[in-house]
C-alpha atoms as a PDB file:
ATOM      1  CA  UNK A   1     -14.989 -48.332  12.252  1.00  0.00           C
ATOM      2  CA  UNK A   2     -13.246 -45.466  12.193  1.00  0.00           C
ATOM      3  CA  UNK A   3     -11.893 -46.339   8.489  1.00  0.00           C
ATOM      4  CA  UNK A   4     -15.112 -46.608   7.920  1.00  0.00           C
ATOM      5  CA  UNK A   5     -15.989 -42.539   9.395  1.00  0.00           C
ATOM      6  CA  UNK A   6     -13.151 -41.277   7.485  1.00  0.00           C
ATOM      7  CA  UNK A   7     -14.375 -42.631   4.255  1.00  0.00           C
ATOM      8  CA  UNK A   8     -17.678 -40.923   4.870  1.00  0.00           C
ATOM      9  CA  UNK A   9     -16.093 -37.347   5.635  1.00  0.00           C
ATOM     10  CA  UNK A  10     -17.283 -37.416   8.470  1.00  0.00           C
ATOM     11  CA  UNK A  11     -14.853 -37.740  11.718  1.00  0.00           C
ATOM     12  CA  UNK A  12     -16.025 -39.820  14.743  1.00  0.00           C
ATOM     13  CA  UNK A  13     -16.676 -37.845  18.116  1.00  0.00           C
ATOM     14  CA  UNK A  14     -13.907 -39.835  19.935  1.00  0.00           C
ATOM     15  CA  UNK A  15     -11.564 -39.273  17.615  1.00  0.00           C
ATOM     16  CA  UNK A  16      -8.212 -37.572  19.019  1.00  0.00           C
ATOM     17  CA  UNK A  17      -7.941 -34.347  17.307  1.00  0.00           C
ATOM     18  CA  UNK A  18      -4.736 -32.593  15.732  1.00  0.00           C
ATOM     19  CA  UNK A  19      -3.006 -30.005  15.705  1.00  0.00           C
ATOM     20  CA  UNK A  20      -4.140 -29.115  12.624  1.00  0.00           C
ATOM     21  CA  UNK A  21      -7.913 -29.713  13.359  1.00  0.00           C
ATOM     22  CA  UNK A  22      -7.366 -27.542  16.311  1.00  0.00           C
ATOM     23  CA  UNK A  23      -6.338 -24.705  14.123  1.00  0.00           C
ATOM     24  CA  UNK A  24      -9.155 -25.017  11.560  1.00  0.00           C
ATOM     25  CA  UNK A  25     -11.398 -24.647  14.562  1.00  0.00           C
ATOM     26  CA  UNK A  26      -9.690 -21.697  16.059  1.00  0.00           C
ATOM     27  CA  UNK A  27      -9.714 -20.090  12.739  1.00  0.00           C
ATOM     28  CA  UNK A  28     -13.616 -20.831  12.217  1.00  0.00           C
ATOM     29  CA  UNK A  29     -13.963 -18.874  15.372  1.00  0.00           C
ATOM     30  CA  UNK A  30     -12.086 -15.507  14.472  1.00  0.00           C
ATOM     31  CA  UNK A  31     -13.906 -15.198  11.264  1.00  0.00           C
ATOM     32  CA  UNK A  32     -17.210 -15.358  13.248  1.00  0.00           C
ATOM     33  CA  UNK A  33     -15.831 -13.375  16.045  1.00  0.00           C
ATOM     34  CA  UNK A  34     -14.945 -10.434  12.738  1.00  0.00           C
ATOM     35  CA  UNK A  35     -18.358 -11.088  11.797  1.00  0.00           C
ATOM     36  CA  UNK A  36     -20.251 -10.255  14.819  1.00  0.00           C
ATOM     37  CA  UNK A  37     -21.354 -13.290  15.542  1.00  0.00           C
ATOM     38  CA  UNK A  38     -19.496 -14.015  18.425  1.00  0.00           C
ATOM     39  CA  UNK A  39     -18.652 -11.760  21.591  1.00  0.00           C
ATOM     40  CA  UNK A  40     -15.009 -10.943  23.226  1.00  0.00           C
ATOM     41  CA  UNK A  41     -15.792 -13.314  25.994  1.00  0.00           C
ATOM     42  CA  UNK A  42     -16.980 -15.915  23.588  1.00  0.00           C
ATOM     43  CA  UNK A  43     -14.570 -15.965  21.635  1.00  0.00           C
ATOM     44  CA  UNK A  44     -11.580 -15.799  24.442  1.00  0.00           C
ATOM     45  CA  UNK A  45     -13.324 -19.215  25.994  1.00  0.00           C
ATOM     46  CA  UNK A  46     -13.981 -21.132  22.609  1.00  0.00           C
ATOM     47  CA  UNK A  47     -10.693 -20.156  21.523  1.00  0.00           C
ATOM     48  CA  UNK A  48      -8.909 -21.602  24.713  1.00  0.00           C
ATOM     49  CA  UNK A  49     -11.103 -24.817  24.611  1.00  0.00           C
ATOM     50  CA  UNK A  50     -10.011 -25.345  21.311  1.00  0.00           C
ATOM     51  CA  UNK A  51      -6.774 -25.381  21.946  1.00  0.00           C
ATOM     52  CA  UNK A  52      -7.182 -27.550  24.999  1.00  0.00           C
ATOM     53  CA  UNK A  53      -9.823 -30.061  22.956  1.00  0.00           C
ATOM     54  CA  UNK A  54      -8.992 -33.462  22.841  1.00  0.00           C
ATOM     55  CA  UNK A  55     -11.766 -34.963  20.731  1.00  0.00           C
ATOM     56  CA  UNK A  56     -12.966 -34.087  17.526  1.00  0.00           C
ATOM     57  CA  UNK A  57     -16.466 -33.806  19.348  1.00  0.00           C
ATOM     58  CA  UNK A  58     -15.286 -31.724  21.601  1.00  0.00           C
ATOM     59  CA  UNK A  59     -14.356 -29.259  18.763  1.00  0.00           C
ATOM     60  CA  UNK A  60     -17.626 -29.599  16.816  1.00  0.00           C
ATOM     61  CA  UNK A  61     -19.605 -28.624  19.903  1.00  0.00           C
ATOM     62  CA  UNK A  62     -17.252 -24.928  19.598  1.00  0.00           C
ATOM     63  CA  UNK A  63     -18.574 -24.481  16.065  1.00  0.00           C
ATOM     64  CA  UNK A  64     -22.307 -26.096  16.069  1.00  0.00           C
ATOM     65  CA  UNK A  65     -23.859 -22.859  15.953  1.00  0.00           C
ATOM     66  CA  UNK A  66     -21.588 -20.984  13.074  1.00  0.00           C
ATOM     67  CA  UNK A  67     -22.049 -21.164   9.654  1.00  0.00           C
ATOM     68  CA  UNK A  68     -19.623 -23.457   7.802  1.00  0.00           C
ATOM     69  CA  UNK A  69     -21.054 -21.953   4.486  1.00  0.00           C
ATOM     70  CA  UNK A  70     -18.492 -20.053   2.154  1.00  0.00           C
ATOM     71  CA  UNK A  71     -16.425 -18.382   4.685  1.00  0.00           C
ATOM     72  CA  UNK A  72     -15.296 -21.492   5.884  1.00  0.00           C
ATOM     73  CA  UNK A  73     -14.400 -23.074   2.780  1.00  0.00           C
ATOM     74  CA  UNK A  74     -12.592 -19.668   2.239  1.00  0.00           C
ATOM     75  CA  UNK A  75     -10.308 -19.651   5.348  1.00  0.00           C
ATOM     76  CA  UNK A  76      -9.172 -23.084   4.322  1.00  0.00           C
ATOM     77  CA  UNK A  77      -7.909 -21.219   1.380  1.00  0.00           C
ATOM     78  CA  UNK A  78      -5.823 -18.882   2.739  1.00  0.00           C
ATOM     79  CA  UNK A  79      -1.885 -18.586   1.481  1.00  0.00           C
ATOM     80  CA  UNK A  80       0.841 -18.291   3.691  1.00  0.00           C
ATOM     81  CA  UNK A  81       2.657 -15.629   1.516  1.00  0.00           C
ATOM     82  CA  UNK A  82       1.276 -13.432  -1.322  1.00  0.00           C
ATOM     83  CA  UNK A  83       3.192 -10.855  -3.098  1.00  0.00           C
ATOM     84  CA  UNK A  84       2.228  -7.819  -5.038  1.00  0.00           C
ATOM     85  CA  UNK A  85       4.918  -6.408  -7.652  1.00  0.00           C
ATOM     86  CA  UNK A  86       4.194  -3.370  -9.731  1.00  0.00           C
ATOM     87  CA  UNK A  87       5.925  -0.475 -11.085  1.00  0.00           C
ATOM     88  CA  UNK A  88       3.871   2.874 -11.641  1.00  0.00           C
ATOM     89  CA  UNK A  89       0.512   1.205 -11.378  1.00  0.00           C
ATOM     90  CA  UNK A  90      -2.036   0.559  -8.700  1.00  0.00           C
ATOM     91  CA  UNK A  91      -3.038  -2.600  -7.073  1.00  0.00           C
ATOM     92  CA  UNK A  92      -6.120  -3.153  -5.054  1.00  0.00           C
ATOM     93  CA  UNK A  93      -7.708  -6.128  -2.569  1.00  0.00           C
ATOM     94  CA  UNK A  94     -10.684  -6.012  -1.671  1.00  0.00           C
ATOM     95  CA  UNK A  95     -14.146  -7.639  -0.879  1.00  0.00           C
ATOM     96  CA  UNK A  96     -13.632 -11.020  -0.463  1.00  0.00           C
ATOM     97  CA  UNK A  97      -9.988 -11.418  -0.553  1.00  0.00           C
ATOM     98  CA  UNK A  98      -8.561 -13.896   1.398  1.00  0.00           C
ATOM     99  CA  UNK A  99      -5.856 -12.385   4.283  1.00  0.00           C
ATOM    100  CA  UNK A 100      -2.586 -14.640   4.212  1.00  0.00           C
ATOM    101  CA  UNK A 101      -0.009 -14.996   6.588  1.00  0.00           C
ATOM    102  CA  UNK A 102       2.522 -12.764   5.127  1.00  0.00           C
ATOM    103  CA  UNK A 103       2.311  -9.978   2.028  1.00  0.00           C
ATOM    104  CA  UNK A 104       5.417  -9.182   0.407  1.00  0.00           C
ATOM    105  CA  UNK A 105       4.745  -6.068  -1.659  1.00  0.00           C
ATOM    106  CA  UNK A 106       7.184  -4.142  -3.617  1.00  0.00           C
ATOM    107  CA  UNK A 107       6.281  -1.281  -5.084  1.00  0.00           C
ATOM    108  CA  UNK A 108       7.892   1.485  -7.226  1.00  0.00           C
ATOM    109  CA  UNK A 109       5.692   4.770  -8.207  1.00  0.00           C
ATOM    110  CA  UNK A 110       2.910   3.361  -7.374  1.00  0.00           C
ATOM    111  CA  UNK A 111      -0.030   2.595  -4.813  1.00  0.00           C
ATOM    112  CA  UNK A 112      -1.556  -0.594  -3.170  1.00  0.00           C
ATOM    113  CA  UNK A 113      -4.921  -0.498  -1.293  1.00  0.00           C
ATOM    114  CA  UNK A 114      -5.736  -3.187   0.876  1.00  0.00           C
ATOM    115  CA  UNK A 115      -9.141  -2.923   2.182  1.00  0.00           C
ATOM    116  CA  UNK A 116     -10.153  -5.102   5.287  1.00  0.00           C
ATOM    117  CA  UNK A 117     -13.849  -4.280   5.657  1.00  0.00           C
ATOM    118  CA  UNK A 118     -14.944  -7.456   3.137  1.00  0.00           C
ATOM    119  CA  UNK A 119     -11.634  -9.447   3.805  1.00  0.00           C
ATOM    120  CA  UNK A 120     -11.929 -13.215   5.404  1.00  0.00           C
ATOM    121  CA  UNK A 121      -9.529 -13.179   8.205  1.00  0.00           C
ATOM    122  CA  UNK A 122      -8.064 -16.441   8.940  1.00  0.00           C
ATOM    123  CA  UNK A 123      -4.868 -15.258  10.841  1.00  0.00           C
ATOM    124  CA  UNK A 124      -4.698 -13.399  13.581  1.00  0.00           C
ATOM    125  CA  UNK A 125      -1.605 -11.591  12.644  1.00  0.00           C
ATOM    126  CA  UNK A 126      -0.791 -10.173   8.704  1.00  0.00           C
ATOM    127  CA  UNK A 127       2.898  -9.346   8.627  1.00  0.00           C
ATOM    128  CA  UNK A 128       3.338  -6.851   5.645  1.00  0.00           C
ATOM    129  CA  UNK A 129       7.052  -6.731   4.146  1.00  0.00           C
ATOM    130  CA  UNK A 130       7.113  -3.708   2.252  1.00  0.00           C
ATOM    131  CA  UNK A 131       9.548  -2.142  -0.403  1.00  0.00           C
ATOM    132  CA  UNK A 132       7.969   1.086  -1.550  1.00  0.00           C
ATOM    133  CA  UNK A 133       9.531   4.209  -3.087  1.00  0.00           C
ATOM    134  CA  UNK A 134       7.129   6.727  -4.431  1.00  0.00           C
ATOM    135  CA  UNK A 135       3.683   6.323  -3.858  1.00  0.00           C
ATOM    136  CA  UNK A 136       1.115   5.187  -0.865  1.00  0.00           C
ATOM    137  CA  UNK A 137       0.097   1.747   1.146  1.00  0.00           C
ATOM    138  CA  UNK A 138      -3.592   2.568   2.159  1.00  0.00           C
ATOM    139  CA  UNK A 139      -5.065   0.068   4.420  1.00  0.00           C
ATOM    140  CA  UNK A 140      -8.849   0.808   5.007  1.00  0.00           C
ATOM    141  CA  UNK A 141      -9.629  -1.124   8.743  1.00  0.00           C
ATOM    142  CA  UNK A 142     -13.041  -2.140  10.230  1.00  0.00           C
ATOM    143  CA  UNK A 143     -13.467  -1.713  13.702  1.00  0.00           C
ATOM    144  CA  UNK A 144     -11.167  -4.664  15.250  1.00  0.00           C
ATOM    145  CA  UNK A 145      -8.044  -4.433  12.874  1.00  0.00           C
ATOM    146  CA  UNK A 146      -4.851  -2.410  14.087  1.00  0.00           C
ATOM    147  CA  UNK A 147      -2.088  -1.492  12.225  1.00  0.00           C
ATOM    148  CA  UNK A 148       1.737  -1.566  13.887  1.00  0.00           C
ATOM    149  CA  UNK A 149       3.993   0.151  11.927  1.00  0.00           C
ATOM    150  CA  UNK A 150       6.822   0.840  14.440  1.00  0.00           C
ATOM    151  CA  UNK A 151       9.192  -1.219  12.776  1.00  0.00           C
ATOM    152  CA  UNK A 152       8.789   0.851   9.529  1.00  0.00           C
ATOM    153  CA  UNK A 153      12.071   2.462   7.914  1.00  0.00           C
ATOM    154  CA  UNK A 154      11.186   5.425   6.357  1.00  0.00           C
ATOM    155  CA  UNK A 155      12.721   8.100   4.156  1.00  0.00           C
ATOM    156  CA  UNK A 156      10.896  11.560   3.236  1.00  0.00           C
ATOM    157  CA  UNK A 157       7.724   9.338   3.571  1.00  0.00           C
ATOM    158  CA  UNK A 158       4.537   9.917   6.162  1.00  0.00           C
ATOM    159  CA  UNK A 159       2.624   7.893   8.089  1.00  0.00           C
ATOM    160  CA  UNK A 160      -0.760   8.936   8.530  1.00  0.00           C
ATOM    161  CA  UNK A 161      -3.675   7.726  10.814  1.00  0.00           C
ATOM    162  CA  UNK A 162      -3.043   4.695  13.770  1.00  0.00           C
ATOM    163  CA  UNK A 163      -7.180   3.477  14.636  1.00  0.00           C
ATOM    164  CA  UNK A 164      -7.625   2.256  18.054  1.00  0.00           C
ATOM    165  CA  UNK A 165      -9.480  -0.734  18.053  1.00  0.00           C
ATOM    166  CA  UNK A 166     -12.148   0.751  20.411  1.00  0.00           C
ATOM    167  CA  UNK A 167     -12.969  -0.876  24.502  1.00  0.00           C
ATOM    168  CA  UNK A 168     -15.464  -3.255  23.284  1.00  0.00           C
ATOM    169  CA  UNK A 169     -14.070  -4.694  19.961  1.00  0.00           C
ATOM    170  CA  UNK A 170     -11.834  -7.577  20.162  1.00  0.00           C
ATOM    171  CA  UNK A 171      -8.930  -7.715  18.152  1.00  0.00           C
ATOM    172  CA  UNK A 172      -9.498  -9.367  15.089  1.00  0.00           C
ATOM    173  CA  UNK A 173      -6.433  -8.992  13.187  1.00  0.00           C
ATOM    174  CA  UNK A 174      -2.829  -7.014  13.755  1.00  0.00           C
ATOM    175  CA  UNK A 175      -1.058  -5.720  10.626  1.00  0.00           C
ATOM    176  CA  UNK A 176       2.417  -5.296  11.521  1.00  0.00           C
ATOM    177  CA  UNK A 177       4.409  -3.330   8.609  1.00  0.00           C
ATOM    178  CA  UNK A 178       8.166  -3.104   8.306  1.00  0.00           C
ATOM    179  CA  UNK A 179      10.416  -2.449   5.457  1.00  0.00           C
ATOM    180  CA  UNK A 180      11.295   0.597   3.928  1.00  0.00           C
ATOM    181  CA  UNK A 181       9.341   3.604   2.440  1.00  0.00           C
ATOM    182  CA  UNK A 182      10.779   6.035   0.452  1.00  0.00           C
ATOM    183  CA  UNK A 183       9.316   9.373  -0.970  1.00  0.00           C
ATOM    184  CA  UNK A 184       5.901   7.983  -0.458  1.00  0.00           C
ATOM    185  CA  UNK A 185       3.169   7.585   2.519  1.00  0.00           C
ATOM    186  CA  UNK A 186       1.139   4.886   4.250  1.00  0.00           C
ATOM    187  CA  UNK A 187      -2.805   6.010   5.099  1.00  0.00           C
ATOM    188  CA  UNK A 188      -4.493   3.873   7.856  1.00  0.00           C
ATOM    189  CA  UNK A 189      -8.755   4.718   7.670  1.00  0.00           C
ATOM    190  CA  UNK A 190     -10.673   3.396   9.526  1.00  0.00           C
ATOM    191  CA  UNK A 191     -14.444   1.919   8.299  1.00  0.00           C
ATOM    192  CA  UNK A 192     -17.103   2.360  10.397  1.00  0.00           C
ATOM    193  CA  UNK A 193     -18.101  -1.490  10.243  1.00  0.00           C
ATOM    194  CA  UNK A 194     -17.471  -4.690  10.826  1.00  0.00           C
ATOM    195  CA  UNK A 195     -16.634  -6.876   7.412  1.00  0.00           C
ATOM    196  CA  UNK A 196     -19.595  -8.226   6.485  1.00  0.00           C
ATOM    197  CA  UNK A 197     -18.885 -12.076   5.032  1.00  0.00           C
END
């Protein structure tokens, strides 16, 4: 019977569930959390019975009430690693990119932009290598993403702008940047809304 549930696409409610099942869940749940469409609270309990679930019926009850439209078929696209590599140019994400686990840029006389405010989120943690010498990392943050750049090595470079997250926004996403930046500048602005996907 359960062959038969499998073969459908469509997984019985007593059916143990994964690791990996547990995950897709979890992530389903920050990207509506990003969106708005769940509170702190809400998402803090789903998130733990997710990861305590032992069914896949107990997981489908966490997500019966989100959409599993386009953002969900995008988060099952995210990359673990992505790198940019330019020399005097510019390169840009935006609106609907897809946030991976790690983003190797390297960078010479030139700037990247990564703009969160359309991104799906599917992590909750983007660890940015970077190796930049002349030029600027801007990262443009809705309310919910925080940058870390402690670890950052830099040389006659700036670092400009830390936003807060704010008392009543859960934390949607942590960018943590290390590396090395040389003769150039990383800009952290903060947009005024949520992402909107």
């Amino acid at each position: 019977m359960s062959g038969e549930s499998a073969r459908s696409g469509e997984a019985s409610p007593d059916l143990r569930a994964s690791h990996a099942d547990r995950d897709r869940v979890v992530d389903v749940l920050r990207v509506a959390a990003g969106d708005g469409r769940l509170t702190v609270e809400e998402l803090d309990e789903r998130v733990e019975a997710a990861l305590t679930a032992r069914t896949m019926g107990e997981l489908a009850v966490l997500t019966a009430d989100l959409p599993t439209g386009p953002t969900a078929d995008l988060a099952s696209d995210a990359k673990d690693v992505v790198r940019i590599e330019q020399k005097g140019g510019s390169a840009r994400r935006g609106g609907g990119w897809v946030v991976p686990r790690r983003l190797e840029i390297a960078s010479e006389w030139g700037d990247v932009t990564l703009d969160f405010t359309g991104a799906v989120i599917t992590h909750d943690t983007l660890h940015i290598a970077l190796d930049m010498r002349g030029g600027a990392l801007r990262l443009l943050t809705p309310p919910g993403v925080v940058v870390d750049t402690d670890s950052l090595v830099t040389h006659y470079a700036k670092i400009k702008g830390r936003p807060g997250r704010g008392p009543d926004v859960p934390v949607v996403l942590r960018v943590v940047v290390d590396g090395r930046l040389s003769l150039g500048r990383v800009v952290v602005r903060s947009r005024g809304r949520t992402r909107g996907r």
